[in-house]
Protein backbone atom coordinates (compact mmCIF):
# COMPACT_ATOMS: atom_id res chain seq x y z
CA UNK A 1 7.59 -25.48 -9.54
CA UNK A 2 9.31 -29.07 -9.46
CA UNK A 3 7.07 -32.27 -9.99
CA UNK A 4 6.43 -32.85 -6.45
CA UNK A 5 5.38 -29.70 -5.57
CA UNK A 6 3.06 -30.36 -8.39
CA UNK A 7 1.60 -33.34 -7.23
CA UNK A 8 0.89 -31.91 -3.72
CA UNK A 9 -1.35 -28.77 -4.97
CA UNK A 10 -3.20 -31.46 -6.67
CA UNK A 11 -3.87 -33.42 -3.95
CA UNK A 12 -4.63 -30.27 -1.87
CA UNK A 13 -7.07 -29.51 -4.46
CA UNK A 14 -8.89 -32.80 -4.21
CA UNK A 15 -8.57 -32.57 -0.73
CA UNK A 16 -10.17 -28.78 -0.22
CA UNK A 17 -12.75 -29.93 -2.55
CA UNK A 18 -14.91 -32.68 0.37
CA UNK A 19 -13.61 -30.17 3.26
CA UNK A 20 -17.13 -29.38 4.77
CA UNK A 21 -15.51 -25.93 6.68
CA UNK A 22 -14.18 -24.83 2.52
CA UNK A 23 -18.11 -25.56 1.67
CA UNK A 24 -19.50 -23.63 4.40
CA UNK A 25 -17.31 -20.64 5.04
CA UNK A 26 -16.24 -20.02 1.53
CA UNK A 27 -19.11 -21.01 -0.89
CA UNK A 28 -22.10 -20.83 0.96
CA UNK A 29 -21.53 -18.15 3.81
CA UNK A 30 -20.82 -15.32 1.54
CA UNK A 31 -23.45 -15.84 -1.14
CA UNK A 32 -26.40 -16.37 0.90
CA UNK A 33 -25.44 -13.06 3.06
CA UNK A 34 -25.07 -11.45 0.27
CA UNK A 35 -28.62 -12.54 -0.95
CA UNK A 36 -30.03 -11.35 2.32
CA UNK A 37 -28.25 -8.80 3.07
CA UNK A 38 -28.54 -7.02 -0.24
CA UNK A 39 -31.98 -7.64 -0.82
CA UNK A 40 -32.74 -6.08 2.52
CA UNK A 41 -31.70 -2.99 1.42
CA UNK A 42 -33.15 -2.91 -1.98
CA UNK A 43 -32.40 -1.35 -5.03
CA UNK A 44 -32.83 2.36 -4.89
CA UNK A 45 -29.90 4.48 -4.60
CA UNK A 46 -29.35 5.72 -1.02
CA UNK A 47 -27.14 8.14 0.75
CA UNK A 48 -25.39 5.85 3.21
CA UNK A 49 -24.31 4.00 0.10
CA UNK A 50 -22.66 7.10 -1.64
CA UNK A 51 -25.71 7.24 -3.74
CA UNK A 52 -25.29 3.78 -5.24
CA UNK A 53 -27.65 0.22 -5.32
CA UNK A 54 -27.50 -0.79 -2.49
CA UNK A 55 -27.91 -4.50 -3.71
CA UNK A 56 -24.35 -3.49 -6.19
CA UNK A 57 -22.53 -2.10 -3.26
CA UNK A 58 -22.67 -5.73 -1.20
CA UNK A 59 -22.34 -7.48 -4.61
CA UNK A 60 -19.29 -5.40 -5.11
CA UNK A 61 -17.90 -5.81 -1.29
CA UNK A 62 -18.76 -9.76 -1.25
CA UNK A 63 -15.74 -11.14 -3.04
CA UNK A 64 -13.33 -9.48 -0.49
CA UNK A 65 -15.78 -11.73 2.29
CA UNK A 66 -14.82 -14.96 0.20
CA UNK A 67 -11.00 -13.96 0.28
CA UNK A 68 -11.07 -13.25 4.22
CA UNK A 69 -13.08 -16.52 4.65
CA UNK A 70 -10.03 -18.43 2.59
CA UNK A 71 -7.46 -16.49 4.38
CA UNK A 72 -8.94 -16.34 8.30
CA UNK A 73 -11.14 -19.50 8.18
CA UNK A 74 -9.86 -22.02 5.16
CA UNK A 75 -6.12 -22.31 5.11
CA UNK A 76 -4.94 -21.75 9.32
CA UNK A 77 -7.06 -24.49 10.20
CA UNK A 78 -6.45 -26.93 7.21
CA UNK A 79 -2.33 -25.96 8.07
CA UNK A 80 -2.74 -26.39 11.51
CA UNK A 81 -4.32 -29.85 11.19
CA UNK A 82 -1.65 -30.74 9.20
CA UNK A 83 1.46 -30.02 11.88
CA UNK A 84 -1.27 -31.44 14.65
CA UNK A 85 -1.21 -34.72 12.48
CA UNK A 86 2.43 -35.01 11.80
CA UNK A 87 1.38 -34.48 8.21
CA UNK A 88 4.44 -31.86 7.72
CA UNK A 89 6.95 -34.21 9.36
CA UNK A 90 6.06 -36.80 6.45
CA UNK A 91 6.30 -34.54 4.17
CA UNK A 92 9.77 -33.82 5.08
CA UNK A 93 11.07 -36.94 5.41
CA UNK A 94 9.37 -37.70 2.40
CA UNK A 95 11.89 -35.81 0.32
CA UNK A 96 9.31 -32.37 0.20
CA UNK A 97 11.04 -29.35 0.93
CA UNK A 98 9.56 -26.91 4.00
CA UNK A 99 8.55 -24.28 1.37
CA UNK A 100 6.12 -26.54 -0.60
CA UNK A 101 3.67 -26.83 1.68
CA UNK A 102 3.51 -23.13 1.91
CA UNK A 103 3.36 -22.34 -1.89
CA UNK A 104 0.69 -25.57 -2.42
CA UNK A 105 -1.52 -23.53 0.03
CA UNK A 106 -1.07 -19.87 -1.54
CA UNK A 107 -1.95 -21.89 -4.81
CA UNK A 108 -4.89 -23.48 -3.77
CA UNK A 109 -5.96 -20.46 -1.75
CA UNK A 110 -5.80 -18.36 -4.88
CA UNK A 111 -7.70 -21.42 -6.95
CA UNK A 112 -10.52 -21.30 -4.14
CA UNK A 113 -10.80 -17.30 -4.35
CA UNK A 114 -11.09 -17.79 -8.47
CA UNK A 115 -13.73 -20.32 -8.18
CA UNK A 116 -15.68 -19.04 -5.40
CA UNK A 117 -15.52 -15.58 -6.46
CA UNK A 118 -17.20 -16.94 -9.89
CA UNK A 119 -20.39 -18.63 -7.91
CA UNK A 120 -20.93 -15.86 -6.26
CA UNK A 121 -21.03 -13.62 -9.49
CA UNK A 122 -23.16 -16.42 -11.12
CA UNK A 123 -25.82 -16.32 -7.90
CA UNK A 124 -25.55 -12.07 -7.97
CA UNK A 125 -26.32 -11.82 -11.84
CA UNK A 126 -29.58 -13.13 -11.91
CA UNK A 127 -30.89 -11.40 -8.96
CA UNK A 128 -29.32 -8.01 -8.16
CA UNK A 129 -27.13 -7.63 -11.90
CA UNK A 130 -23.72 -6.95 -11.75
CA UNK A 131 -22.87 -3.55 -11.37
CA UNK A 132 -20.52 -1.46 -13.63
CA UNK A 133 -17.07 -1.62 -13.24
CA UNK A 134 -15.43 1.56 -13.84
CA UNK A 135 -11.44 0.95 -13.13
CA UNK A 136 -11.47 -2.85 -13.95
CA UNK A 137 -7.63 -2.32 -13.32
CA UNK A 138 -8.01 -0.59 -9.80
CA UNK A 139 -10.42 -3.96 -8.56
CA UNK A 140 -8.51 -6.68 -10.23
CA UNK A 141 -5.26 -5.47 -8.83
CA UNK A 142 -6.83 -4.82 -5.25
CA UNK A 143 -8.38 -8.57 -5.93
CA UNK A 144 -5.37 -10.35 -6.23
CA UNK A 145 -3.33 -8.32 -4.05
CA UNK A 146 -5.79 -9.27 -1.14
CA UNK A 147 -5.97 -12.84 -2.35
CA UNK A 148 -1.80 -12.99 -1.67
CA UNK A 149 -2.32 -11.24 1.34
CA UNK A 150 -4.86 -13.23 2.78
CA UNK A 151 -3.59 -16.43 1.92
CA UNK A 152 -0.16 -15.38 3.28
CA UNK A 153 -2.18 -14.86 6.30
CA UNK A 154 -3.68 -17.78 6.76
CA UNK A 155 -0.55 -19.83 6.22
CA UNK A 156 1.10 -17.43 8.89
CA UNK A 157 -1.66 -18.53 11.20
CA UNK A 158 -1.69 -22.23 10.22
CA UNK A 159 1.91 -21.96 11.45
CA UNK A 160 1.88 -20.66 14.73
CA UNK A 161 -0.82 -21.92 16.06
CA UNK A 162 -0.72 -25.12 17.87
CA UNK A 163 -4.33 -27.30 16.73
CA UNK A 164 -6.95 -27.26 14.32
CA UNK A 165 -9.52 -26.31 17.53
CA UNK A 166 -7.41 -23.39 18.11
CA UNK A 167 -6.73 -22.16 14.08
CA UNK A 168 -10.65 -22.29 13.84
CA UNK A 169 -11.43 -20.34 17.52
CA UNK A 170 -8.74 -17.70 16.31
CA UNK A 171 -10.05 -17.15 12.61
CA UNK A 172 -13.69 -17.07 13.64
CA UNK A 173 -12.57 -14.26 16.10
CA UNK A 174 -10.90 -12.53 13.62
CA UNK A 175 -13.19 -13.22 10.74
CA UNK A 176 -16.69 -12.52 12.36
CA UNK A 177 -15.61 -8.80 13.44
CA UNK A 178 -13.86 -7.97 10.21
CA UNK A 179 -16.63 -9.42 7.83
CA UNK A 180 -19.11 -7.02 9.69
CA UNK A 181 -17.20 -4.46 9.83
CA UNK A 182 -15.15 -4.63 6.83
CA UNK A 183 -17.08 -5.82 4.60
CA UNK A 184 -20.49 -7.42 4.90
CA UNK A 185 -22.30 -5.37 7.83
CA UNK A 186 -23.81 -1.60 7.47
CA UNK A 187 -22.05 0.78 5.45
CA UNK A 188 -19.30 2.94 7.15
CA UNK A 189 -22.30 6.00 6.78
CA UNK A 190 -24.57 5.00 9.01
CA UNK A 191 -21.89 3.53 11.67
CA UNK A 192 -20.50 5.45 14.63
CA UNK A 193 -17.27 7.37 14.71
CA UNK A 194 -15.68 5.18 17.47
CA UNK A 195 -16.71 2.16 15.15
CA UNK A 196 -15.74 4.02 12.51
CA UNK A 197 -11.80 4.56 13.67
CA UNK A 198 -11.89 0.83 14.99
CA UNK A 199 -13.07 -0.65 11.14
CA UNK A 200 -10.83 1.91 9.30
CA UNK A 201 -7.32 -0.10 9.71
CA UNK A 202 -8.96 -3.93 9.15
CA UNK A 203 -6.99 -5.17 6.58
CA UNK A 204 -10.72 -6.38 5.24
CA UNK A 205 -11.86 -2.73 5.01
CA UNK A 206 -8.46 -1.46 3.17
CA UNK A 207 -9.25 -4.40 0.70
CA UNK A 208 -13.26 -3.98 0.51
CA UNK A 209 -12.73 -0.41 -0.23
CA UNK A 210 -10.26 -0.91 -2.94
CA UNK A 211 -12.09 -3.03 -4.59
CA UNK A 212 -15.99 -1.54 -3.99
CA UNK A 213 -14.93 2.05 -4.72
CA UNK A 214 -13.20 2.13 -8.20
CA UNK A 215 -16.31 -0.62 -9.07
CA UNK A 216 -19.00 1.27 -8.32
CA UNK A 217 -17.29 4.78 -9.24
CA UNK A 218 -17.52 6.18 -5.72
CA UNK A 219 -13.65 6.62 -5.42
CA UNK A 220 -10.15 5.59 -6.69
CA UNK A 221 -9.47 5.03 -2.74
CA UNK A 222 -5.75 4.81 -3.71
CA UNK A 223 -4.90 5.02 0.02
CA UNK A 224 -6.30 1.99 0.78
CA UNK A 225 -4.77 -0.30 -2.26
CA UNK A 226 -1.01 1.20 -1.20
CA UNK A 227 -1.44 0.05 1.82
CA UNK A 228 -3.25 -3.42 1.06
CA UNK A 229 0.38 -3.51 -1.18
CA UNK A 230 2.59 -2.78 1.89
CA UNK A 231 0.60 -5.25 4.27
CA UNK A 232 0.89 -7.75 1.20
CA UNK A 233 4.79 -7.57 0.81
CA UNK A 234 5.00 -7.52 4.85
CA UNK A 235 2.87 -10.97 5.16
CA UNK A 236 4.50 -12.71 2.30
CA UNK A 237 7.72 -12.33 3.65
CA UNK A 238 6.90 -12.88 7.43
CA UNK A 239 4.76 -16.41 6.13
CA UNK A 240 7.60 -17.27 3.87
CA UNK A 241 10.55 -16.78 6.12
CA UNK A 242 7.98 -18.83 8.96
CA UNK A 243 7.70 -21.66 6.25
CA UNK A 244 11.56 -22.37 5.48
CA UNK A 245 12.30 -21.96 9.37
């Protein structure tokens, strides 16, 4: 990276840092439905959890919530204010080339997962524990593959779409249905099959399941992390060919 591109991610930094939506949707959203939605369902293994804590299983499938709320909420809407403003014009004829922008974003998208992803660990540990992690490889691997993939999305988005009012209506409609049932909501057991065959392709669920099942030692779910890969690879090159158009 040259210096400018430098000095951008650390204003984007400083910037993402007194964004009220980044506070909301990305620190505070996940952890305190995670604290409600795991203690509702206790401790004691159960069958619609594949026989696990219930309390581990959302700890486990709460960090892929904080990387769709970066990649569907955070980044579109923060991009999309940007081109509403002119921001990317004066960036341009500032001397910052079109690709910049893009890789400042997957930067500070990735930052934002690290950081957020540690608070909500810090909140879990005290209350519910942190649950085993039996192919550390498998989750950190699915982890930052989603991150890249997520991010990627978001800058797509923040590209296409016209306003800031729009980038936020579009990611809350994508984010709200794919955070319950991807991630956050009941487990796949106890859902129907119609709901079932509609939550199965979410690009949340591929990453929520290869991350919660080599955790908790329900599953390798090796189907689900090759193609969280291929969507990867297809997003990053869609957002970067969007970003040097």
């Amino acid at each position: 990276m040259n210096g400018q591109t430098m000095r951008l991610i650390r204003a984007e930094l400083t910037l993402m840092r007194r964004d009220p939506l980044v506070l909301t949707f990305v620190f505070v959203f996940p952890v305190v439905t995670m604290l409600i939605i795991g203690g509702a369902f206790g401790a004691t293994p159960d069958q619609a959890f594949d026989f696990t804590n219930p309390s581990h299983w959302y700890v486990a499938s709460y960090l892929t919530v904080v990387i769709g709320a970066i990649g569907l909420v955070m980044v579109p809407v923060h991009l999309a204010s940007y081109r509403e403003r002119g921001v990317l014009r004066r960036f341009a004829v500032a001397g910052f080339p079109r690709w910049s922008f893009a890789i400042a974003e997957l930067v500070v998208g990735l930052v934002t997962t690290v950081v957020a992803s540690a608070l909500l660990l810090a909140v879990a540990a005290p209350v519910y524990g942190l649950p085993a992690m039996h192919a550390a490889w498998r989750v950190l691997l699915a982890l930052a593959l989603g991150a890249v993939c997520f991010t990627g999305l978001g800058v797509l988005l923040g590209s296409v779409l016209p306003s800031a009012r729009s980038a936020q209506a579009v990611g809350l409609v994508l984010f709200f249905p794919s955070f319950l049932l991807g991630a956050g909501g009941p487990p796949p057991h106890v859902m129907g099959a119609a709901v079932r065959t509609v939550a199965g392709p979410l690009p949340l669920t591929l990453l929520t399941n290869a991350v919660r099942e080599p955790w908790l030692g329900i599953g390798t779910a090796t189907s689900s992390l090759f193609a969280l890969a291929g969507l990867t690879v297809l997003v990053a090159a869609v957002a970067a060919r969007r970003a040097v158009l």
